[in-house]
C-alpha atoms as a PDB file:
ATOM      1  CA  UNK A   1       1.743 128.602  10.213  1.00  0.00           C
ATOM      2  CA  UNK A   2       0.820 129.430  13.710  1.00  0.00           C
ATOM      3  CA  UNK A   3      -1.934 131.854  14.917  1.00  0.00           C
ATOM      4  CA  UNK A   4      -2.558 133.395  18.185  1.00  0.00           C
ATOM      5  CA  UNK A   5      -4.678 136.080  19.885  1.00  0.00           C
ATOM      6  CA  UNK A   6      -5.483 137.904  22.469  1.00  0.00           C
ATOM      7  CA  UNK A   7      -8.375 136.754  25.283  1.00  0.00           C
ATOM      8  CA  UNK A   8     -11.461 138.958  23.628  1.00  0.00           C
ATOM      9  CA  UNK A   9      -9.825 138.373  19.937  1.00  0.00           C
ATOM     10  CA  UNK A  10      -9.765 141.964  19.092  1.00  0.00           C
ATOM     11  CA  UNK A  11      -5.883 141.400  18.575  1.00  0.00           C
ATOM     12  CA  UNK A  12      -4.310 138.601  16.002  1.00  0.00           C
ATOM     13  CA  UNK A  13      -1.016 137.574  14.919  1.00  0.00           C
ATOM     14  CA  UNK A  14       0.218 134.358  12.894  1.00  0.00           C
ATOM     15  CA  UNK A  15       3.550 133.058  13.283  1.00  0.00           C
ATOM     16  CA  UNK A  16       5.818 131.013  10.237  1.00  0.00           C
ATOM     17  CA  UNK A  17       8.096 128.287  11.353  1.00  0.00           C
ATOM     18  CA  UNK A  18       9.584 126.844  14.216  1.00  0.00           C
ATOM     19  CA  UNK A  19      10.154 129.183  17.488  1.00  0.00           C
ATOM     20  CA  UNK A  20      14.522 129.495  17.876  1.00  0.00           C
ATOM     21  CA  UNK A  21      13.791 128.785  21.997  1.00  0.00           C
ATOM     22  CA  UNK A  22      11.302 127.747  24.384  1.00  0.00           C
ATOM     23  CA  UNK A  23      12.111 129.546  27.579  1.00  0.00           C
ATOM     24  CA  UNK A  24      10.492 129.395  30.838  1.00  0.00           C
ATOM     25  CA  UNK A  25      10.660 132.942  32.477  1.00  0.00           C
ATOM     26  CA  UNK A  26      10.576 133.286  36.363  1.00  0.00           C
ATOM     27  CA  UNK A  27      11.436 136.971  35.949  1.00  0.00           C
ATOM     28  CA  UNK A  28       9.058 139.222  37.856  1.00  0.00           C
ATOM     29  CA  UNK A  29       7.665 140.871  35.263  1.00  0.00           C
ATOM     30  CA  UNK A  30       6.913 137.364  33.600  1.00  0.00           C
ATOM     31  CA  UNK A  31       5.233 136.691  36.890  1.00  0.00           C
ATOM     32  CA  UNK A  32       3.389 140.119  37.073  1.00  0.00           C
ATOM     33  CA  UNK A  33       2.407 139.748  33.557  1.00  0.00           C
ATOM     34  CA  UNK A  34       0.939 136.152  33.655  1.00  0.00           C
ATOM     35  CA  UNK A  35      -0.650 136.681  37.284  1.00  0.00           C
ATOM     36  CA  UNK A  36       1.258 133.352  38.158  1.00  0.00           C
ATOM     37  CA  UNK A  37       4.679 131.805  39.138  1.00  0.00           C
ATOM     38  CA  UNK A  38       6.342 131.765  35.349  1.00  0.00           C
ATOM     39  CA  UNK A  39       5.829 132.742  31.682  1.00  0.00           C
ATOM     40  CA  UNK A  40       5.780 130.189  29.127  1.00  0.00           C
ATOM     41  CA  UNK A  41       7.597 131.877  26.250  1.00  0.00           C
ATOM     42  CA  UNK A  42       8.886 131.326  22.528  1.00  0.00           C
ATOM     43  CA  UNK A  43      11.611 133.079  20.795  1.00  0.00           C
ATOM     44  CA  UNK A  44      10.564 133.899  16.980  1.00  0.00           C
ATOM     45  CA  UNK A  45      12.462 135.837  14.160  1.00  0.00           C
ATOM     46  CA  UNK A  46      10.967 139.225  13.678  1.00  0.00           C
ATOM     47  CA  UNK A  47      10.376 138.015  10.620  1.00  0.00           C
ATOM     48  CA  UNK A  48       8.362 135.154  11.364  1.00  0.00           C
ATOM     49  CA  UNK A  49       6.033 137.365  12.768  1.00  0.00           C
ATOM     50  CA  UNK A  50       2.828 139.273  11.338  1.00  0.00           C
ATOM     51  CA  UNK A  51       0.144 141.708  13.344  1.00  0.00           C
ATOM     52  CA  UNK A  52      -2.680 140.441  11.907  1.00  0.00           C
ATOM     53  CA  UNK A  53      -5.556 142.494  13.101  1.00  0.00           C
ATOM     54  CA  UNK A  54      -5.801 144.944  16.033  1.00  0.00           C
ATOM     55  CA  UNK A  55      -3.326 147.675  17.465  1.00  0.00           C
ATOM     56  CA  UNK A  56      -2.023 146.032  20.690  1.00  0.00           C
ATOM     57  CA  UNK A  57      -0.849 148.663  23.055  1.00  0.00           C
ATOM     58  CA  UNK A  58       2.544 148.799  24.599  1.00  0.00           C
ATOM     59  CA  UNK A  59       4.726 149.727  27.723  1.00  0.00           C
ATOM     60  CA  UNK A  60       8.138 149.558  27.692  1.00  0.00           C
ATOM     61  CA  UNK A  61      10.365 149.750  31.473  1.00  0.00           C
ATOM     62  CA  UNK A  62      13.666 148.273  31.945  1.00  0.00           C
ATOM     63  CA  UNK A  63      13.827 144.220  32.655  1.00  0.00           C
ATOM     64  CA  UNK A  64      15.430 142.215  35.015  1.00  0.00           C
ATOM     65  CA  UNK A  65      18.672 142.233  32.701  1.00  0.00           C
ATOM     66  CA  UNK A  66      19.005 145.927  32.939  1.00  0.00           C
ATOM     67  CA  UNK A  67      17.895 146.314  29.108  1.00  0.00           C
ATOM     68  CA  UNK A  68      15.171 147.952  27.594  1.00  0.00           C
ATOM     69  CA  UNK A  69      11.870 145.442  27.045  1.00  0.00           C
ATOM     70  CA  UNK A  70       8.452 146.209  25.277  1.00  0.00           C
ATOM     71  CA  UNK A  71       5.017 144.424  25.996  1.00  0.00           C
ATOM     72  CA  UNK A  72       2.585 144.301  23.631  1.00  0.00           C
ATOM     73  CA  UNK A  73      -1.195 143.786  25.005  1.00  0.00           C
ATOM     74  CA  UNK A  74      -4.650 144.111  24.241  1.00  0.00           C
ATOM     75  CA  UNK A  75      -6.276 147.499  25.329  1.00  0.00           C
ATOM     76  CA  UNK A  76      -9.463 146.128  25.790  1.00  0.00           C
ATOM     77  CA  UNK A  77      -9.103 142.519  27.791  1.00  0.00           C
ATOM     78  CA  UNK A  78      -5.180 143.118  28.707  1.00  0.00           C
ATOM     79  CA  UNK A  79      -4.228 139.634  27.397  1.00  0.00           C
ATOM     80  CA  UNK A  80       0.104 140.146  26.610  1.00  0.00           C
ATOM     81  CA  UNK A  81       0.889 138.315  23.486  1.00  0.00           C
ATOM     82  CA  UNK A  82       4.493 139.197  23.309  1.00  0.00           C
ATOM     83  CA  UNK A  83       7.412 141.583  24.224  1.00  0.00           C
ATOM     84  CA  UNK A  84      10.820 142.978  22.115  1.00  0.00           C
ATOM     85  CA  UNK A  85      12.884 145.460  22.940  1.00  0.00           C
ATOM     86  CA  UNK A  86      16.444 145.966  23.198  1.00  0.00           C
ATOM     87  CA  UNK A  87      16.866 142.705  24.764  1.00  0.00           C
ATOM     88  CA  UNK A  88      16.307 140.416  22.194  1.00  0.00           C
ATOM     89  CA  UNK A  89      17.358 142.513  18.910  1.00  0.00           C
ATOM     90  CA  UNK A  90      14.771 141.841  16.293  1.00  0.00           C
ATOM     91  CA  UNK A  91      13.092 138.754  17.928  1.00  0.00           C
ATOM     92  CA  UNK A  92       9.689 138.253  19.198  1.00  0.00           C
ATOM     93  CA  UNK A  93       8.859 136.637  22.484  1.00  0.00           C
ATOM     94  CA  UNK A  94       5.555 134.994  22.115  1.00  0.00           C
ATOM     95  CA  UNK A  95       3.741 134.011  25.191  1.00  0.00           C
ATOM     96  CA  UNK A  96       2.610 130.520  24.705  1.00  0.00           C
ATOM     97  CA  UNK A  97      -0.413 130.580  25.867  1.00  0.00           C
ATOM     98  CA  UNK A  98      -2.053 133.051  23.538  1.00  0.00           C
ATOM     99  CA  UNK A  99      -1.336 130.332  20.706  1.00  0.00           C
ATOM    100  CA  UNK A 100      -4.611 129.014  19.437  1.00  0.00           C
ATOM    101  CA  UNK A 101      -3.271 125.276  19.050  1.00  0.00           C
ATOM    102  CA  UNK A 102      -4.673 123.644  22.887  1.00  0.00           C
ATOM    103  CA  UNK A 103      -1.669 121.548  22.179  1.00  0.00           C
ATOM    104  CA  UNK A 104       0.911 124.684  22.319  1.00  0.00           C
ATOM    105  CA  UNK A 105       1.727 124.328  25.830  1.00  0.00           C
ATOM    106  CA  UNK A 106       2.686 120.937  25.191  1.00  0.00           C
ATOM    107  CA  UNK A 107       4.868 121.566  22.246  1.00  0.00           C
ATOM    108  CA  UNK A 108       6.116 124.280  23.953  1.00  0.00           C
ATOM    109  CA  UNK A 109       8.427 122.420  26.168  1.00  0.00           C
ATOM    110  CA  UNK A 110      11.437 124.576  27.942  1.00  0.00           C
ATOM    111  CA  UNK A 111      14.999 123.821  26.554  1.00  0.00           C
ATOM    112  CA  UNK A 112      15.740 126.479  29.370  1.00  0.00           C
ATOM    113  CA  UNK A 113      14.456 128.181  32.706  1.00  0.00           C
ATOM    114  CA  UNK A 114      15.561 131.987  33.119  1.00  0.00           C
ATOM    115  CA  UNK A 115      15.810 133.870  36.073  1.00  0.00           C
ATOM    116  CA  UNK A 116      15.662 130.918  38.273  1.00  0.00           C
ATOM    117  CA  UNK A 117      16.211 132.706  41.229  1.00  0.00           C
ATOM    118  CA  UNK A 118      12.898 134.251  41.427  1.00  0.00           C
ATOM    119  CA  UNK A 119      11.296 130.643  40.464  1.00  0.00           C
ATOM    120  CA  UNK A 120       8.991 129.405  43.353  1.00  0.00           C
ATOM    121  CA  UNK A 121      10.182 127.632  46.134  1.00  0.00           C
ATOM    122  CA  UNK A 122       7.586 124.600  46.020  1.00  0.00           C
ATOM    123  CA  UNK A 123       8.522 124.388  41.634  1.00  0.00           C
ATOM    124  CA  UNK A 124      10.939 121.901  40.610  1.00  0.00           C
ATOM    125  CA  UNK A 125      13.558 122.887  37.888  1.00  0.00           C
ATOM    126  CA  UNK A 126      12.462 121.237  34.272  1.00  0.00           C
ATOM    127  CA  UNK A 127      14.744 118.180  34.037  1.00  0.00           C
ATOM    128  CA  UNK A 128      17.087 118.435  31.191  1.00  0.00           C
ATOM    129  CA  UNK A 129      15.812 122.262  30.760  1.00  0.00           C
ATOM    130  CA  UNK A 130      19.164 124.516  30.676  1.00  0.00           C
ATOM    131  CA  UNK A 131      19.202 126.484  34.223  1.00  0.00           C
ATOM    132  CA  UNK A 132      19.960 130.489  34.022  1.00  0.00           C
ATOM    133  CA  UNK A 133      19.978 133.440  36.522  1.00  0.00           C
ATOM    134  CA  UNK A 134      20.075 136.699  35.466  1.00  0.00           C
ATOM    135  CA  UNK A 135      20.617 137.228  31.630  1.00  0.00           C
END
């Protein structure tokens, strides 16, 4: 089992299992959200996934894709753990780096880049990572 959280801790989920996808996002809410140039993201089962303390707030807003997605944050340091919606049916995308492991960014390597035509100029596409536009 996995467990992650939010920057102040005040919000806590674990995970079960192995994540379906490791996606790199260059979407630009994946870049508004992380304050960077890409989100670092794993696709779970809904099932595989448990709130374990806290009440994350949420905003929802239509993606990239044209489909309905949710983010779920903390209220109190803004940290986003993950987002659902409409555009991935019952799955969770966890943002890697709210994993507790210091090793999940490293076992968190992209089978695929999305969005790559908002990735950033100077970034070179993740060899062997599948390459997507728009979803």
């Amino acid at each position: 089992m996995s467990e992650g959280g939010c920057f102040c801790g005040k919000v806590r989920y674990s995970l079960e299992g192995e994540p379906e996808r490791k996606i790199l996002c260059h979407c630009v809410d994946c870049r508004k959200i992380s304050g960077s140039t890409f989100s670092t993201n794993l696709l779970v089962a809904g099932p595989s996934f448990k709130l374990t303390s806290g009440a994350p707030k949420i905003i929802g807003k239509t993606a990239d894709s044209g489909r309905e997605i949710v983010s779920h944050f903390c209220g109190d340091c803004g940290s986003t753990l993950w987002r659902d919606g409409a555009a991935f049916g019952d799955k969770k995308m966890i943002k890697a780096g709210t994993l507790d492991d210091v090793d999940a960014l490293d076992k968190a390597h992209p089978g695929a880049e999305v969005f790559t035509e908002h990735r950033a100029s100077w970034l070179a596409p993740i060899p062997n990572a599948e390459q997507k536009t728009k979803q």
